[in-house]
Protein backbone atom coordinates (compact mmCIF):
# COMPACT_ATOMS: atom_id res chain seq x y z
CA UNK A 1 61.26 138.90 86.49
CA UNK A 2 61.31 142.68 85.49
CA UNK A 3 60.50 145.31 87.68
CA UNK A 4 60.95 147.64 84.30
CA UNK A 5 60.53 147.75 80.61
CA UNK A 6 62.50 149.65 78.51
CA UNK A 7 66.35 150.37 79.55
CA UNK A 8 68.11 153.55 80.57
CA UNK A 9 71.46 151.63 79.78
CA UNK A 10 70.58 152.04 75.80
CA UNK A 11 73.17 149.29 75.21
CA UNK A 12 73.44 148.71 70.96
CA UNK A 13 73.45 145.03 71.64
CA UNK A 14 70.91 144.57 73.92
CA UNK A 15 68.03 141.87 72.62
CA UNK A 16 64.85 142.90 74.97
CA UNK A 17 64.52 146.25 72.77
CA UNK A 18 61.52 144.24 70.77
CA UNK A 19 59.70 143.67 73.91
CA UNK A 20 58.88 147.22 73.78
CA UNK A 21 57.03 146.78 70.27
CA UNK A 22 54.64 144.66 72.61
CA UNK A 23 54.02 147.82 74.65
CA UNK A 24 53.30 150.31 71.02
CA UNK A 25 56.45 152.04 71.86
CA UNK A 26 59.79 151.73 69.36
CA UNK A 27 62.19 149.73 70.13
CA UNK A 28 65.24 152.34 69.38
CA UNK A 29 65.08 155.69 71.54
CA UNK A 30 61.78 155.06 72.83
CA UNK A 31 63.12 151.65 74.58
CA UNK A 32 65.95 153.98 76.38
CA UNK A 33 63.83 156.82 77.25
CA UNK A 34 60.20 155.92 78.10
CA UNK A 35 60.79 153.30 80.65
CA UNK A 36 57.72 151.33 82.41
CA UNK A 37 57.93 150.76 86.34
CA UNK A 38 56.04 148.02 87.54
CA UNK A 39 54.67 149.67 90.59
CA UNK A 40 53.08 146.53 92.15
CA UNK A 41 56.58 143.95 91.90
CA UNK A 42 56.77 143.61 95.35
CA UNK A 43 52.63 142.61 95.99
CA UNK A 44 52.98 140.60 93.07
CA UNK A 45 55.97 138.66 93.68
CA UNK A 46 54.67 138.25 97.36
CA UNK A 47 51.00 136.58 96.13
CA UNK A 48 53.09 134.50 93.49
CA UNK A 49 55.50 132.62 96.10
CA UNK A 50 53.12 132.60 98.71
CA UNK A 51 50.68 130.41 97.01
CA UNK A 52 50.19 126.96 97.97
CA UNK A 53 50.81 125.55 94.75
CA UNK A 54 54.35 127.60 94.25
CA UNK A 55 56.74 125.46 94.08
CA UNK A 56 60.30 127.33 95.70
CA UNK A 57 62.76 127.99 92.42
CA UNK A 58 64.97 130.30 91.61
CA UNK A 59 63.55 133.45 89.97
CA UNK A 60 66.31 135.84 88.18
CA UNK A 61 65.72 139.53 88.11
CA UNK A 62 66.94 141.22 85.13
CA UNK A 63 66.05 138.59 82.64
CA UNK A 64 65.26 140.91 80.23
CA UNK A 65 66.43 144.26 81.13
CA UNK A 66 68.97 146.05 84.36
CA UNK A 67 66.59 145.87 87.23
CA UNK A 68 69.02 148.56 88.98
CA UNK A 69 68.81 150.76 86.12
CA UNK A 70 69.22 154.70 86.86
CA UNK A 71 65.30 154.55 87.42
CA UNK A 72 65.64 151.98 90.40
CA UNK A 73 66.97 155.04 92.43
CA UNK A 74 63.77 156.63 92.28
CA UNK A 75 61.21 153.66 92.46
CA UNK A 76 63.41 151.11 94.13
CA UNK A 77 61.10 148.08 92.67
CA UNK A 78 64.03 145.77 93.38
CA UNK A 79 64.96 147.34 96.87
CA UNK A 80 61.29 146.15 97.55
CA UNK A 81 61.23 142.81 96.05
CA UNK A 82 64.42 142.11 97.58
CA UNK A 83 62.87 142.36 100.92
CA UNK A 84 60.05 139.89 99.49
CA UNK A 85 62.79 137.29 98.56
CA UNK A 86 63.91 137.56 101.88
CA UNK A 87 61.01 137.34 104.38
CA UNK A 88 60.10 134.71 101.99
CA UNK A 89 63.62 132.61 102.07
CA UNK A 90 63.29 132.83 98.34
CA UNK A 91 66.10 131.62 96.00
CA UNK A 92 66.88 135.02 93.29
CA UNK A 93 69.37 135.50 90.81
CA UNK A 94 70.48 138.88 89.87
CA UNK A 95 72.25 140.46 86.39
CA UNK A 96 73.45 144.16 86.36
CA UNK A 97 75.92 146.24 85.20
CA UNK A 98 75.38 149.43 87.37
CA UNK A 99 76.98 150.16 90.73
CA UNK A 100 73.70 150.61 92.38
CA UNK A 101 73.19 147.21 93.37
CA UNK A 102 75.93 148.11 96.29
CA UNK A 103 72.62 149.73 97.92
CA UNK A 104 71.16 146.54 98.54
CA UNK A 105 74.01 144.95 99.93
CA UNK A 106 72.67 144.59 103.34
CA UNK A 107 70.02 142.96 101.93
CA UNK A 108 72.22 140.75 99.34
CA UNK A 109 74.38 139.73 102.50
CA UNK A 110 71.37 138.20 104.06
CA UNK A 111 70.47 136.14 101.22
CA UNK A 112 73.78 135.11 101.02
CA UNK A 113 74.12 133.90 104.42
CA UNK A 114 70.83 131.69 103.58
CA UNK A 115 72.54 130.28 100.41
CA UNK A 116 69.46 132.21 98.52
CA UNK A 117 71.11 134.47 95.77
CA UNK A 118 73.51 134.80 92.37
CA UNK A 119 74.73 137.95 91.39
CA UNK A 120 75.86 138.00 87.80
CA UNK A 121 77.91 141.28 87.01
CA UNK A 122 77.98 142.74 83.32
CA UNK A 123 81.06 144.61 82.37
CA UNK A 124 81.35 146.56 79.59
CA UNK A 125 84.49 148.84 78.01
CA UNK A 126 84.80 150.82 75.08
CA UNK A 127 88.44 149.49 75.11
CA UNK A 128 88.88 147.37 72.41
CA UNK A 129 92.00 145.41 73.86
């Protein structure tokens, strides 16, 4: 699940810059700077799980792109989902690379303590040793 398409990261390697071809927007500078926000992830997410045929999996945020990229500040789509994955006792995995995900940490804690989530942490260097 992605709150966002497109990626303020702008990482060379990244593989979801084609997705933004599907969108009519290119996939170099256009994929780093004109970033979509899924407005409605949290009512989404909440109709999804809560029907009767949903079957409780794990869903992973940031399948395709950072969901706490610098744009989550301002939106916080995941902030809000995260509170859906909780009231819901929804498993949720998680990959980032940006510090921000230390505002959810309450939240993250929670989940925790209900066995419910899987952080995955991305580092990247510029040191080559």
């Amino acid at each position: 699940m992605n709150p966002y398409q497109g990626c303020e990261h702008g990482c060379v390697y990244c593989y979801a810059r084609n997705t933004h071809a599907y969108h009519d927007m290119g996939t170099g500078i256009e994929f780093e700077s004109k970033i979509i926000a899924k407005m409605n992830t949290a009512e989404l997410l909440r109709d999804y799980i809560n029907r009767t045929s949903w079957n409780a999996s794990p869903i992973m945020l940031s399948g395709n792109t950072d969901c706490y990229q610098p744009i989550e500040r301002k939106y916080e789509l995941t902030h809000c989902a995260l509170k859906v994955f909780l009231e819901a006792k929804h498993p949720v995995g998680i990959i980032t690379k940006n510090a921000l995900i230390l505002r959810d940490l309450p939240i993250l804690r929670s989940l925790a303590e209900l066995g419910l989530i899987q952080v995955v942490i991305s580092i990247t260097t510029a040191n080559e040793s």
